[in-house]
Protein backbone atom coordinates (compact mmCIF):
# COMPACT_ATOMS: atom_id res chain seq x y z
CA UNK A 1 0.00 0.00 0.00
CA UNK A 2 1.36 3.88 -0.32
CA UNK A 3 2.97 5.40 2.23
CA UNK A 4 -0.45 7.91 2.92
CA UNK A 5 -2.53 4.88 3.43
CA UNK A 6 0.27 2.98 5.19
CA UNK A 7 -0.38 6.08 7.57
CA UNK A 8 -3.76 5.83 8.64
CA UNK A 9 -3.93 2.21 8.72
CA UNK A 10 -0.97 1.97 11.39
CA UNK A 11 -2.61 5.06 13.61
CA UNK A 12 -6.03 2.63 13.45
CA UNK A 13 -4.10 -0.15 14.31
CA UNK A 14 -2.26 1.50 17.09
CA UNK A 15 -5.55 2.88 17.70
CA UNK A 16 -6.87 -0.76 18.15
CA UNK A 17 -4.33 -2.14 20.71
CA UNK A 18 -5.36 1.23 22.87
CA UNK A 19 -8.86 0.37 22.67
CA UNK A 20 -9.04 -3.33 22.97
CA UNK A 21 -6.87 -2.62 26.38
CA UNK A 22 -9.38 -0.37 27.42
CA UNK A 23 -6.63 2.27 27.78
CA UNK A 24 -7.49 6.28 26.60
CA UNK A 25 -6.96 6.47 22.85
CA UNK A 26 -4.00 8.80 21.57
CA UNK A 27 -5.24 12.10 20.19
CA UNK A 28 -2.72 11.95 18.08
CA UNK A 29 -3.44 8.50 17.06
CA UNK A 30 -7.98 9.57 16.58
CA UNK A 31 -6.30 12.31 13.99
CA UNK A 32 -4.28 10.12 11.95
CA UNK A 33 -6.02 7.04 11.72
CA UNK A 34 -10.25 6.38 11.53
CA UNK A 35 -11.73 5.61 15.22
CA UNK A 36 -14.76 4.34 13.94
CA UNK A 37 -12.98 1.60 12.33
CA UNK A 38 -10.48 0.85 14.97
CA UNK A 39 -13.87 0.54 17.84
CA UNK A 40 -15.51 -1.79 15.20
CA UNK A 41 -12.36 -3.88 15.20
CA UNK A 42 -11.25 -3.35 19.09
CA UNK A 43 -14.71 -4.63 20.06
CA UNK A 44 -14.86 -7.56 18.01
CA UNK A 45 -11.17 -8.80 19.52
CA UNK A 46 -12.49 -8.23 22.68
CA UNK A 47 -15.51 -10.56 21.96
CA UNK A 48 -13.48 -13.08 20.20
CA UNK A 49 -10.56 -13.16 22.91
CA UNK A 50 -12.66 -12.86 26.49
CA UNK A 51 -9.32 -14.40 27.96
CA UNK A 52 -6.42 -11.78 26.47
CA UNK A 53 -3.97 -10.21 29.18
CA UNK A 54 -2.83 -7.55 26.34
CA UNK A 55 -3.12 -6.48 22.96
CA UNK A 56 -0.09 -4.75 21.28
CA UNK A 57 0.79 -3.36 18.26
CA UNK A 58 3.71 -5.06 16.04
CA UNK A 59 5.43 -2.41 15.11
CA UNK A 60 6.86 -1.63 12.06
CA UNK A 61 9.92 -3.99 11.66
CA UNK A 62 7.51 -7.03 9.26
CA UNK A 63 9.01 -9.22 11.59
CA UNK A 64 5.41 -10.44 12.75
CA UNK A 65 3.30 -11.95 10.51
CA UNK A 66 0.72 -9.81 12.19
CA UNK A 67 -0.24 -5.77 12.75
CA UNK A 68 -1.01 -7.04 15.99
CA UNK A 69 -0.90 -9.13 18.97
CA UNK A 70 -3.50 -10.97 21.34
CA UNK A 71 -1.52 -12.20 24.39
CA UNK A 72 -2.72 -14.77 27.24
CA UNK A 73 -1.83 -17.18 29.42
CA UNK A 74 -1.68 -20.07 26.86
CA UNK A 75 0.33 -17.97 24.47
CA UNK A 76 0.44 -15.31 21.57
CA UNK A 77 -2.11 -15.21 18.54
CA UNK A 78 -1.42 -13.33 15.76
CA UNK A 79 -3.96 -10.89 13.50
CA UNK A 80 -3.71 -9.64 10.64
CA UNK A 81 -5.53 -6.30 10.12
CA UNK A 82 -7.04 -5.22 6.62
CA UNK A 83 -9.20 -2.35 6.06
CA UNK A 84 -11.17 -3.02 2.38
CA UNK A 85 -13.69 -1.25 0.63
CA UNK A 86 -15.68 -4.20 -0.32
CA UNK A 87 -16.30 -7.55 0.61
CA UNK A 88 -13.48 -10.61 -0.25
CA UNK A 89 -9.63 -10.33 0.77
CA UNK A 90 -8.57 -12.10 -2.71
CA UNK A 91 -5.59 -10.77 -4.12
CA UNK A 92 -4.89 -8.73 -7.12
CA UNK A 93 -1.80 -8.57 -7.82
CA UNK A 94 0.47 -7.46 -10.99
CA UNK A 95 1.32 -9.22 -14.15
CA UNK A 96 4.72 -10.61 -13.21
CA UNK A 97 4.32 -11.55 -9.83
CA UNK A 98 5.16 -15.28 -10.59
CA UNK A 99 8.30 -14.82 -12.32
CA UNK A 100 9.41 -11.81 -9.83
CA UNK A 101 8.65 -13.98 -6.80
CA UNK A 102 11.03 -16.56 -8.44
CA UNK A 103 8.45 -19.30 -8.06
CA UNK A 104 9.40 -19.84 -11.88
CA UNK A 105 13.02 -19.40 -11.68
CA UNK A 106 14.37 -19.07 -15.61
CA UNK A 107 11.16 -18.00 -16.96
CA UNK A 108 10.70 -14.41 -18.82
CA UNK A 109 7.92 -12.28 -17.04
CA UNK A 110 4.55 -12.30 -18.76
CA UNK A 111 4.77 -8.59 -19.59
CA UNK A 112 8.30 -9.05 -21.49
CA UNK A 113 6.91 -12.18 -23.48
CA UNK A 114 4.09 -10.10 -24.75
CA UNK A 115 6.97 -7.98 -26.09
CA UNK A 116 8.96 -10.74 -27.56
CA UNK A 117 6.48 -12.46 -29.75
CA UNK A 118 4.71 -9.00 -30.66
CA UNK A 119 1.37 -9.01 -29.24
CA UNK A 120 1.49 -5.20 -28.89
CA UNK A 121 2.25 -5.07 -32.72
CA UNK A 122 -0.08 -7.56 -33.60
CA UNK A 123 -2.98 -5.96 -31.32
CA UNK A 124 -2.71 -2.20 -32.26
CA UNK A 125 -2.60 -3.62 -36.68
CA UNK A 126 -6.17 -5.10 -35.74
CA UNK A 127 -7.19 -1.83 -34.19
CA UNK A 128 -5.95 -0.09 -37.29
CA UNK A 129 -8.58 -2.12 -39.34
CA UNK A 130 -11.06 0.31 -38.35
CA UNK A 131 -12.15 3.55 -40.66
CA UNK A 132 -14.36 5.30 -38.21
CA UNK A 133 -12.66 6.38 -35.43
CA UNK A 134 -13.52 10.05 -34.27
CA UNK A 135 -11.03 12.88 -34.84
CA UNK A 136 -9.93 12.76 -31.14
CA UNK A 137 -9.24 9.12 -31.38
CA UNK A 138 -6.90 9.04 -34.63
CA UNK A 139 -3.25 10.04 -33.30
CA UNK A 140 -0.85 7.15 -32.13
CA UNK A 141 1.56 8.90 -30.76
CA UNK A 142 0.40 9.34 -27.38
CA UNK A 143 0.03 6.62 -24.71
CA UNK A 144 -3.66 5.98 -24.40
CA UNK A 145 -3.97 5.71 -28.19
CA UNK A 146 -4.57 1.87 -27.62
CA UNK A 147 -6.89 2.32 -24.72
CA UNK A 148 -8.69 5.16 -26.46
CA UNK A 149 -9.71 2.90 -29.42
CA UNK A 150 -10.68 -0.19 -27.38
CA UNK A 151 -13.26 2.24 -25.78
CA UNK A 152 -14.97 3.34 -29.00
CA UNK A 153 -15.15 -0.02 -30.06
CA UNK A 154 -17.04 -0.87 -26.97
CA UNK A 155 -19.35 2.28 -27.55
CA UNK A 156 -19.40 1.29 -30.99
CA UNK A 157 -20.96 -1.93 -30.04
CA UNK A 158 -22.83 -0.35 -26.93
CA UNK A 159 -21.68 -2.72 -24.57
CA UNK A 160 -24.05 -2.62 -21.32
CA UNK A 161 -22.41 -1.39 -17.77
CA UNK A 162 -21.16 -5.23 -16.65
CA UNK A 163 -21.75 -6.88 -19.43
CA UNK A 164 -18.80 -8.77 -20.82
CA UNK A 165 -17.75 -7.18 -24.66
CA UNK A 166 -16.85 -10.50 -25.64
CA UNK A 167 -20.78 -12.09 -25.56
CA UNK A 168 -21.74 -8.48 -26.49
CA UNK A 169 -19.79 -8.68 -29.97
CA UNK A 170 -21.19 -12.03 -30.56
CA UNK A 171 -24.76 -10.83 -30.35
CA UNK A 172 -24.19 -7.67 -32.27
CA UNK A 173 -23.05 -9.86 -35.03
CA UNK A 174 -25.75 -12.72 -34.93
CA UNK A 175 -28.37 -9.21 -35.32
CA UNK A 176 -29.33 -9.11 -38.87
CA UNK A 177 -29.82 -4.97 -37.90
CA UNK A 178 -26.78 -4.47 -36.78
CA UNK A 179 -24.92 -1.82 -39.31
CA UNK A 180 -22.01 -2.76 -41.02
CA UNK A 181 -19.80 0.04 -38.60
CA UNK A 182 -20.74 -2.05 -35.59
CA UNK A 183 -20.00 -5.63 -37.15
CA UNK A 184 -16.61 -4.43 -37.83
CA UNK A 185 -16.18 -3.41 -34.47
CA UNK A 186 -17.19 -6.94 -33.25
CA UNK A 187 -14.90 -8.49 -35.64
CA UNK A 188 -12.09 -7.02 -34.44
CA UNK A 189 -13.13 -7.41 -30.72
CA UNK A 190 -13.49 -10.69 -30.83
CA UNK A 191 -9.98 -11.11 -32.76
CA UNK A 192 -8.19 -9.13 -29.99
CA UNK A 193 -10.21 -11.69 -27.87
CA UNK A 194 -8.98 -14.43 -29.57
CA UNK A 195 -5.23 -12.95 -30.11
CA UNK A 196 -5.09 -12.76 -26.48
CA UNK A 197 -5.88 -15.80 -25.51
CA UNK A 198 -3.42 -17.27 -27.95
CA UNK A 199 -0.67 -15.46 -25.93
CA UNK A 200 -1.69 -16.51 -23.00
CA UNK A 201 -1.45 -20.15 -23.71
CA UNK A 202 1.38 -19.41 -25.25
CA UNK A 203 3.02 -18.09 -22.44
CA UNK A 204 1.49 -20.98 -20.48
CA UNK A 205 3.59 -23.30 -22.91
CA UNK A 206 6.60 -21.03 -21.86
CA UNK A 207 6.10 -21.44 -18.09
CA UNK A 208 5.32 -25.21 -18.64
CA UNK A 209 8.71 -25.37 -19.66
CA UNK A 210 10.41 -23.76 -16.99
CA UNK A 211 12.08 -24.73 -13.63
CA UNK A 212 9.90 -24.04 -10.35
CA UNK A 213 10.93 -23.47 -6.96
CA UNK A 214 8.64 -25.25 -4.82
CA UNK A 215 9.93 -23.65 -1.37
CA UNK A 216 8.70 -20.15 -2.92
CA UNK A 217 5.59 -21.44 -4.39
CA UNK A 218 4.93 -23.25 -0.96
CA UNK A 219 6.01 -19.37 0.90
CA UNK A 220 3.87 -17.50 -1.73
CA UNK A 221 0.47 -19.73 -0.89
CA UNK A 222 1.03 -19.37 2.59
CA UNK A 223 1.35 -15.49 2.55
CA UNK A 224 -1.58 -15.20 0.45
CA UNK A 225 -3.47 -17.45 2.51
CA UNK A 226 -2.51 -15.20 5.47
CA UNK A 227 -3.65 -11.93 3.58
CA UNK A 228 -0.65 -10.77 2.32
CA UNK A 229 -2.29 -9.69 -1.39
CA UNK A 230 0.25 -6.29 -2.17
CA UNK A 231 3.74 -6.61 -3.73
CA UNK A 232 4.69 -4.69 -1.27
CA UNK A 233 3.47 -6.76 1.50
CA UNK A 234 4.79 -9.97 0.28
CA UNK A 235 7.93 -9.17 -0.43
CA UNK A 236 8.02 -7.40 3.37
CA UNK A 237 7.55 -11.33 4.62
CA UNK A 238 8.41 -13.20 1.60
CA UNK A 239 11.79 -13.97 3.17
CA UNK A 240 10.42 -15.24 6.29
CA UNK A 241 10.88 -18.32 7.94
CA UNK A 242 8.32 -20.37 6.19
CA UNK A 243 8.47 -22.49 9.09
CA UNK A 244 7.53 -20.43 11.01
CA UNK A 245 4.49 -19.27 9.64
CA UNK A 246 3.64 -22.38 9.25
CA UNK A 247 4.23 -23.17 12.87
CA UNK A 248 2.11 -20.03 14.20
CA UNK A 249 -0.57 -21.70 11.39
CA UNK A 250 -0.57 -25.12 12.46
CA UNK A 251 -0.70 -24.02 16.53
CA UNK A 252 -3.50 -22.02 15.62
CA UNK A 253 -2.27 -18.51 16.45
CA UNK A 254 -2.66 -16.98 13.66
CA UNK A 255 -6.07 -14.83 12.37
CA UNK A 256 -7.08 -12.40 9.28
CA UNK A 257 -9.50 -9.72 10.41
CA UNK A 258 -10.93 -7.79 7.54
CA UNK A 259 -12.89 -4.61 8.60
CA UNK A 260 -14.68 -3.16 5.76
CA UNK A 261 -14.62 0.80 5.84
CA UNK A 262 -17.71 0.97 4.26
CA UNK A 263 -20.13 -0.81 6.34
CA UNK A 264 -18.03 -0.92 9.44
CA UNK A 265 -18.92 -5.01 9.49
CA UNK A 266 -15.90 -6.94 10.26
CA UNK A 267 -15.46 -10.58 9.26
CA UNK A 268 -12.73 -12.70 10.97
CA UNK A 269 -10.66 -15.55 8.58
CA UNK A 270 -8.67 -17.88 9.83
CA UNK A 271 -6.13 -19.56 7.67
CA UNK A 272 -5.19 -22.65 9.15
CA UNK A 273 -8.60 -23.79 8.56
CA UNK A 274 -7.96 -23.23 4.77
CA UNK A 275 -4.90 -25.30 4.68
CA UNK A 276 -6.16 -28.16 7.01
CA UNK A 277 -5.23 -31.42 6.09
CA UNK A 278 -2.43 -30.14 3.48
CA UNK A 279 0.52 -32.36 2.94
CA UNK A 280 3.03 -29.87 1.45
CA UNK A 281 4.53 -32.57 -0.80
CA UNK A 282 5.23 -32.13 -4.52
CA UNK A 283 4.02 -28.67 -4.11
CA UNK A 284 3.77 -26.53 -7.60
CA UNK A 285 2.30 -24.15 -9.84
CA UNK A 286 0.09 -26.66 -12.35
CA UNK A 287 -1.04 -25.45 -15.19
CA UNK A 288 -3.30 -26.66 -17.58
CA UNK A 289 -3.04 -27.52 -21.61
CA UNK A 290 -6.15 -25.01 -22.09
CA UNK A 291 -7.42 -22.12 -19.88
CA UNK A 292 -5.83 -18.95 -19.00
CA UNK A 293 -5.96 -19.31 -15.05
CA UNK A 294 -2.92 -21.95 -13.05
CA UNK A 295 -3.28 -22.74 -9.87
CA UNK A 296 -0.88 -24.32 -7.03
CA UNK A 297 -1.27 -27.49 -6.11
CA UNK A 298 -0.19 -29.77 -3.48
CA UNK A 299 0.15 -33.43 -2.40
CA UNK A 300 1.14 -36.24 -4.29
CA UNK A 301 -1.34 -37.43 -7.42
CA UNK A 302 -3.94 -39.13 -5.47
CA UNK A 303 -3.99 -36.65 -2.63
CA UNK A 304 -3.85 -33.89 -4.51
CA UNK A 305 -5.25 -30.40 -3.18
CA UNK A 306 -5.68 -27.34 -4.79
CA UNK A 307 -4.47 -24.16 -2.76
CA UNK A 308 -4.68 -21.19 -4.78
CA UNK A 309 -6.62 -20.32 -8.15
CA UNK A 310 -4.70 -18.02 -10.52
CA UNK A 311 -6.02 -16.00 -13.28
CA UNK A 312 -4.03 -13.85 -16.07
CA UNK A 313 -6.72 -11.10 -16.74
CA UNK A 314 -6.58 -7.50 -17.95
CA UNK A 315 -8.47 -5.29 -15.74
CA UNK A 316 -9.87 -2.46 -18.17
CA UNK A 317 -11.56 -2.35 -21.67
CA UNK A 318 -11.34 -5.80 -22.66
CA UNK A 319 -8.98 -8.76 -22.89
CA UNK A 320 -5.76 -7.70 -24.12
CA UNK A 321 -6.41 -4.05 -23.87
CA UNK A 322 -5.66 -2.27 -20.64
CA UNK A 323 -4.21 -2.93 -16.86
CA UNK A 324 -2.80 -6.96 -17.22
CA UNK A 325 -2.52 -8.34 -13.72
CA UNK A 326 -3.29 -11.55 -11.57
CA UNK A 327 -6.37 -12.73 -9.72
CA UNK A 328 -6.07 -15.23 -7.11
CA UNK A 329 -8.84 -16.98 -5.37
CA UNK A 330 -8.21 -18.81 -1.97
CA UNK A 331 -10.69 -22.08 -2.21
CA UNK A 332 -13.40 -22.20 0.33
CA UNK A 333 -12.29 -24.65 2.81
């Protein structure tokens, strides 16, 4: 996260510890951070840990897994503190996360491949292909000039808030009263579609290929798991003692607490109940012969369990337009 929200979030968790001890809040500390959301989350600790001698803050030094600290006389648990805007503490996370997290060690990142076998080449010569973009839309020599035509194609087509521009070219070409201006912007649509997702599995066939490192696929589940879902915050931890974390996991001292700022709910995780029953043998990214999503996988082939879901997406416009990153879904336990 940036340094401003890094800010506020530490004041509410500092906040938190203050409150959950039932000691005067900071003023300092009610200025910074959001009181509101560090009472919402103070009370619920206090329900969920009747027994607690103290609750402290971590500090800054990552060398917790957690923003903060339940102690008692049986021990120390663990919590992780995230304040989201909406529900779900998946991560998104960018484009060459894999190959920057080593997990594939001598494979090329997903944004340099594109490069390499010319996607953005081949992508912007199907975008050419149309006559009628606006004046405003014509120049290529400034940065959005991609983006900027993916949109009007999209308007072109009148593709509904939600509504994915794929299934919306396919029905504006199946209309016998569609015009010939908005079949052309379907047809190349769905192309770019199509292009994409032959990169993708071609860039599957690359990682296929490659060496993994099955320590730092194993570290990288367990941190998402935990709710570590930034760059930032992995690589803070992603040098950790992965037995440790998987100590404080297995012991049960370890919790994700997810206050949403919005509704001031707050929903407690806990991530040893995820990985129950997991083996940690043979662990690796698998990926398949068709699909653009991997996923790691653990346990030998007739115990197998699947820990994370990964998809290759782009975020904005369309496939292969705009914003290419990584979604990863934790499987309900």
């Amino acid at each position: 996260m940036g340094k401003h929200e890094r800010g506020w979030v530490e004041a509410t968790e500092k906040l938190t510890a203050q409150l959950a001890n039932g000691t005067a809040p900071d003023p300092d500390l009610e200025e910074q951070g959001e009181p509101d959301l560090a009472e919402v989350l103070a009370e619920r600790i206090r329900a969920d840990f009747p027994d607690r001698t103290a609750v402290r803050h971590a500090g800054n030094s990552y060398d917790s897994l957690g923003d903060l600290i339940v102690e008692s006389d049986g021990g120390q648990t663990f919590l992780e503190a995230k304040f989201v805007a909406s529900g779900g503490t998946r991560a998104n996370l960018g484009q060459d996360t894999l190959t920057q997290f080593e997990l594939f060690e001598d494979a090329t990142a997903w944004s340099d491949f594109r490069e390499e076998i010319g996607f953005p080449g081949d992508r912007e010569a199907l975008l050419r292909q149309f006559d009628d973009y606006p004046d405003d839309v014509r120049d290529w020599s400034y940065k959005s000039a991609v983006y900027d035509r993916a949109k009007h194609l999209k308007n072109v087509v009148d593709v509904s808030r939600g509504q994915n521009t794929g299934s919306r070219a396919d029905e504006v070409l199946s209309d016998p009263d569609s015009t010939e201006t908005q079949r052309e912007a379907a047809r190349i649509i769905n192309e770019i579609l199509a292009l994409d997702r032959e990169e993708k599995l071609a860039y599957f066939d690359h990682l296929r290929a490659a060496e993994q490192n099955p320590r730092n696929v194993e570290t990288f589940a367990h941190l998402i798991v935990c709710g570590y879902h930034t760059a930032d915050a992995l690589r803070e931890h992603f040098d950790a003692d992965l037995d440790e974390i998987k100590r404080q996991l297995e012991t049960d001292s370890y919790r994700l607490y997810e206050v949403n700022k919005n509704s001031g709910t707050v929903s407690v995780e806990n991530p040893s109940e995820l990985l129950a029953g997991f083996e940690w043998a043979d662990t690796r990214v698998e990926i398949p012969e068709n699909g653009t999503s991997v996923s790691v996988v653990t346990g030998a082939p007739g115990n197998r369990r699947r820990v994370l879901n990964i998809a290759y997406n782009w975020k904005n416009k369309f496939q292969g337009i705009q914003t290419p990153s990584m979604n990863v879904f934790v499987p309900e336990a």
